[in-house]
Protein backbone atom coordinates (compact mmCIF):
# COMPACT_ATOMS: atom_id res chain seq x y z
CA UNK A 1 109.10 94.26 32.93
CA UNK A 2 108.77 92.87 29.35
CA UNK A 3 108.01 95.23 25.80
CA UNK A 4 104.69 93.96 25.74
CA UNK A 5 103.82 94.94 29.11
CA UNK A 6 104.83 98.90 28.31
CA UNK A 7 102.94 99.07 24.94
CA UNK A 8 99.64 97.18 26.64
CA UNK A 9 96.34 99.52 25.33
CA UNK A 10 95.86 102.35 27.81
CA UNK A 11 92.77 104.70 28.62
CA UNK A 12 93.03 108.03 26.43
CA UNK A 13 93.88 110.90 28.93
CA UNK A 14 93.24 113.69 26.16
CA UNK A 15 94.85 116.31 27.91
CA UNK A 16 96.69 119.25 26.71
CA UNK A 17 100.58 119.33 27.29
CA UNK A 18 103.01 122.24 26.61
CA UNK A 19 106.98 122.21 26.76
CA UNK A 20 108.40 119.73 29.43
CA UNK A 21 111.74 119.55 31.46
CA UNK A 22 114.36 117.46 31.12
CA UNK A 23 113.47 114.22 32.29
CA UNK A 24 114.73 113.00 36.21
CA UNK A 25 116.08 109.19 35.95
CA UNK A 26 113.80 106.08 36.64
CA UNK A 27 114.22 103.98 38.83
CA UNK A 28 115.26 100.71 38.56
CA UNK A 29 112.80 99.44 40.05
CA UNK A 30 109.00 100.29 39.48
CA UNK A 31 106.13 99.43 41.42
CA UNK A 32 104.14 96.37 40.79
CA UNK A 33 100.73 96.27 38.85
CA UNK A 34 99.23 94.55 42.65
CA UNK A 35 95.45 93.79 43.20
CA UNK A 36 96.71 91.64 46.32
CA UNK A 37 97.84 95.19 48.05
CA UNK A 38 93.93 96.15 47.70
CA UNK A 39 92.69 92.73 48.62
CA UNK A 40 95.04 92.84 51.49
CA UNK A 41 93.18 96.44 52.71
CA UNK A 42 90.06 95.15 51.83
CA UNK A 43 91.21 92.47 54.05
CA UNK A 44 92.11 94.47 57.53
CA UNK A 45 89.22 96.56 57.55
CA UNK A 46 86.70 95.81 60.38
CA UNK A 47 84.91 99.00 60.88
CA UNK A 48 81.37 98.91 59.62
CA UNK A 49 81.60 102.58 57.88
CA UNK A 50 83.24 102.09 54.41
CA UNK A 51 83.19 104.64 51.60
CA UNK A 52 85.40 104.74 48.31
CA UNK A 53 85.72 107.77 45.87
CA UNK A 54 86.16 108.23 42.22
CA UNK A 55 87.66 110.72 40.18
CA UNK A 56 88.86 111.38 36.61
CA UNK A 57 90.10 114.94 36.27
CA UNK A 58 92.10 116.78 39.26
CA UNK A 59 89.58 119.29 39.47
CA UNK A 60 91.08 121.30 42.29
CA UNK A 61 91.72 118.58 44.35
CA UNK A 62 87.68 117.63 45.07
CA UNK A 63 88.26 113.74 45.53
CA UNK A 64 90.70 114.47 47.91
CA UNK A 65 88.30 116.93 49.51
CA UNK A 66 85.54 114.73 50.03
CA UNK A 67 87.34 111.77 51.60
CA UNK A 68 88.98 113.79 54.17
CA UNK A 69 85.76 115.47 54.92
CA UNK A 70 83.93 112.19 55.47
CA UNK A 71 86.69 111.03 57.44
CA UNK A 72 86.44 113.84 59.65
CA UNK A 73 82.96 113.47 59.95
CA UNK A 74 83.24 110.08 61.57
CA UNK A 75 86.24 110.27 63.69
CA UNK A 76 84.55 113.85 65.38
CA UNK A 77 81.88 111.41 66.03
CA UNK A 78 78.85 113.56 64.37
CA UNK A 79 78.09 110.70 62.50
CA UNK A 80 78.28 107.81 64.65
CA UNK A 81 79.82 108.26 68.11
CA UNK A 82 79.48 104.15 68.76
CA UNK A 83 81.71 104.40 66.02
CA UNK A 84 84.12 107.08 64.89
CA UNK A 85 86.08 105.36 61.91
CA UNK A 86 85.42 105.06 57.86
CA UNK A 87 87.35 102.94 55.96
CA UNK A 88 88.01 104.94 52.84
CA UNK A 89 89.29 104.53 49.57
CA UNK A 90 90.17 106.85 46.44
CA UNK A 91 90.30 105.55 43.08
CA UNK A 92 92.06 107.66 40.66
CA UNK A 93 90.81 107.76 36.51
CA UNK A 94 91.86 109.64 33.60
CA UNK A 95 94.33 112.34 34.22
CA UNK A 96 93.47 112.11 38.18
CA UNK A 97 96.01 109.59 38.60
CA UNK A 98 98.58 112.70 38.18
CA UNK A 99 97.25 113.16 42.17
CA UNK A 100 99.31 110.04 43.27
CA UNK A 101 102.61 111.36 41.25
CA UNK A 102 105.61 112.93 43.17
CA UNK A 103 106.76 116.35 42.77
CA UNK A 104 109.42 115.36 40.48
CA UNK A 105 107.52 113.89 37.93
CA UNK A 106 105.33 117.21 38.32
CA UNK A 107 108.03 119.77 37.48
CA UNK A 108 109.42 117.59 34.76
CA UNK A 109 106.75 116.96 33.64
CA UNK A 110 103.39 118.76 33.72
CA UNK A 111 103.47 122.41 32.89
CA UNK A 112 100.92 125.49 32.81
CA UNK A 113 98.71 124.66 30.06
CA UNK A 114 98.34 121.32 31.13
CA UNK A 115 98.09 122.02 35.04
CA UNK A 116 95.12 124.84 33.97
CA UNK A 117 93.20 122.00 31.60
CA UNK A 118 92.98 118.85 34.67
CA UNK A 119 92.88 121.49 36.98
CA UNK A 120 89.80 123.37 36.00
CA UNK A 121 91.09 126.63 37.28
CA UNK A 122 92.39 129.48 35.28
CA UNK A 123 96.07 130.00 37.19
CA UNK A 124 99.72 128.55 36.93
CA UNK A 125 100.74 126.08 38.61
CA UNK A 126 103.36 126.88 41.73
CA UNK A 127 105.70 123.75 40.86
CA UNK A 128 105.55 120.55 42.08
CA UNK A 129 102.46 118.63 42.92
CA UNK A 130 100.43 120.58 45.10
CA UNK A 131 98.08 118.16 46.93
CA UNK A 132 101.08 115.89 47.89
CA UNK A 133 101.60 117.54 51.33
CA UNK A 134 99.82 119.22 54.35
CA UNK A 135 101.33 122.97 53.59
CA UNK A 136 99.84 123.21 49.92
CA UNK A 137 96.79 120.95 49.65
CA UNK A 138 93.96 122.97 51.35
CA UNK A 139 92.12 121.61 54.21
CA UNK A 140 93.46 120.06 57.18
CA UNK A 141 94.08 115.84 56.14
CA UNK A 142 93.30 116.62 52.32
CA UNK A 143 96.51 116.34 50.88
CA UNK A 144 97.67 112.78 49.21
CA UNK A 145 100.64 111.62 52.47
CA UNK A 146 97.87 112.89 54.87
CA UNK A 147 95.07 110.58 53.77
CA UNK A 148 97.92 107.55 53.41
CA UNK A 149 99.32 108.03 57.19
CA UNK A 150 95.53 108.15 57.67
CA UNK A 151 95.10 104.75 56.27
CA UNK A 152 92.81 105.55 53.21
CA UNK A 153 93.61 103.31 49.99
CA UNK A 154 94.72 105.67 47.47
CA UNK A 155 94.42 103.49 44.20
CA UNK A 156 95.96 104.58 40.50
CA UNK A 157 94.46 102.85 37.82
CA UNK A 158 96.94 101.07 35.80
CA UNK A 159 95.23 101.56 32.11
CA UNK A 160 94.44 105.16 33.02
CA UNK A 161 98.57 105.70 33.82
CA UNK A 162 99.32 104.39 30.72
CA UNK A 163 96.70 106.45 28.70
CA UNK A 164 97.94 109.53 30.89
CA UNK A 165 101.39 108.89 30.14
CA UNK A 166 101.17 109.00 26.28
CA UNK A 167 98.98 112.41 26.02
CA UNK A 168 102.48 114.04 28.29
CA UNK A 169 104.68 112.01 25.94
CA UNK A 170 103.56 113.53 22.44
CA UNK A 171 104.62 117.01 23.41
CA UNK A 172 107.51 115.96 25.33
CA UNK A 173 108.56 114.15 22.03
CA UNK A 174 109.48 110.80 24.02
CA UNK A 175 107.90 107.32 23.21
CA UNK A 176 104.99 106.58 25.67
CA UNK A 177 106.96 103.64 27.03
CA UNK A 178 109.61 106.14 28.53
CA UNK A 179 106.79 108.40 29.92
CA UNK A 180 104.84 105.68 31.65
CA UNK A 181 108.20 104.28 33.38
CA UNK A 182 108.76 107.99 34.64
CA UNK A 183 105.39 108.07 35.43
CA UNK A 184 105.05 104.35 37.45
CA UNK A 185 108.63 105.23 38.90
CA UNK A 186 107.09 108.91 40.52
CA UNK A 187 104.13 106.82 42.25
CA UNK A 188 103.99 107.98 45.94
CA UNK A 189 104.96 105.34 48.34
CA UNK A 190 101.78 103.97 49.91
CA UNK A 191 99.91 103.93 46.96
CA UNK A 192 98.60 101.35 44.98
CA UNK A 193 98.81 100.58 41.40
CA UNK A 194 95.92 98.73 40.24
CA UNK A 195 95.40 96.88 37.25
CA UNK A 196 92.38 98.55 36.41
CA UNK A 197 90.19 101.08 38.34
CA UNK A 198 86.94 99.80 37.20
CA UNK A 199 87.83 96.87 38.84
CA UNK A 200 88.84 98.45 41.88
CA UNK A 201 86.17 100.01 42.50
CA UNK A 202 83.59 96.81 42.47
CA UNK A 203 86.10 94.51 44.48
CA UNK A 204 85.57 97.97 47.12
CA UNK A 205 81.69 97.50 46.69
CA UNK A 206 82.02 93.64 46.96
CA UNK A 207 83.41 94.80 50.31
CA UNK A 208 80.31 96.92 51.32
CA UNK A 209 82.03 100.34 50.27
CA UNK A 210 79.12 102.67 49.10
CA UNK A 211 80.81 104.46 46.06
CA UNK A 212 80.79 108.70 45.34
CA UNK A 213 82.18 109.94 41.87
CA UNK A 214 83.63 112.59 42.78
CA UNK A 215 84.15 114.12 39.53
CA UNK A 216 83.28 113.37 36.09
């Protein structure tokens, strides 16, 4: 990855960002900036029931809320016993992409004060990213590796990781270019890095996916 590519304009996150931790090494690799890993879902879905959902704040998890909920829905057949699968997708905006981000990049990263202002509840955070897994993420098949092994499209927006990257880096007093390669490097595996969510979200319509912001 070139210079250029690092210091490209990103989204403004305008969150608030305390103290950090010492940074974890990044990898060597990072994953690619890939619209063909969307087109390549949008590609093996069959089912007629398709649904993607926005978000651009954490907010307590909602997004991830409403696309297991759906998914439930269908596969327990209350909406369509003919046919008990959705297609779903989750686009992530803003500071939302900090959903898709591993529990590394969490703890060195993200404290309190930040955690309380994407969050939109008044408490600390535990450590760690709590919607990653089944234990801490709420309802059954609402955390992040549930809805992945469930085959939803979990898709971080590429401008919004850079914009999110540089609000942490300020405090952290680290150029945004180090920050968004932490941040790229802490992806979860299964997700994909779009080059814009925007975009993601009419190739899903183009593909008959109705479309629910889930927060704003």
């Amino acid at each position: 990855m070139n210079r250029q590519t690092f210091i490209e304009a990103g989204v403004a996150a305008g969150v608030i960002v305390g103290p950090l931790a010492a940074a974890p090494a990044v990898a060597a690799e990072l994953p690619a900036v890939d619209a063909r890993a969307l087109d390549a879902f949008r590609a093996g879905v069959s089912t007629k029931h398709r649904q993607a959902f926005g978000a651009v704040t954490v907010q307590r998890g909602t997004v991830l809320r409403h696309a297991a909920n759906s998914i439930a829905a269908y596969s327990s057949g209350a909406m369509d016993a003919g046919d008990p699968h959705l297609a779903a997708a989750i686009v992530l905006f803003g500071p939302a992409v900090a959903l898709a981000l591993d529990d590394a990049f969490w703890k060195s990263a993200i404290d309190n004060e930040t955690f309380v202002g994407f969050h939109d509840v008044a408490h600390p955070i535990a450590g760690g990213n709590p919607y990653l897994n089944e234990a801490t993420a709420g309802p059954p098949g609402s955390s992040v590796r549930e809805l992945i092994a469930a085959r939803a499209a979990i898709c971080v927006c590429n401008n919004a990781l850079h914009g999110f990257s540089s609000s942490l880096a300020k405090k952290a007093n680290v150029s945004p270019e180090e920050m968004y390669a932490r941040a790229r490097a802490a992806i979860v595996p299964g997700a994909i890095l779009v080059p814009a969510g925007v975009a993601a979200v009419n190739a899903l319509q183009e593909s008959h996916y109705t479309y629910l912001q889930s927060t704003i």
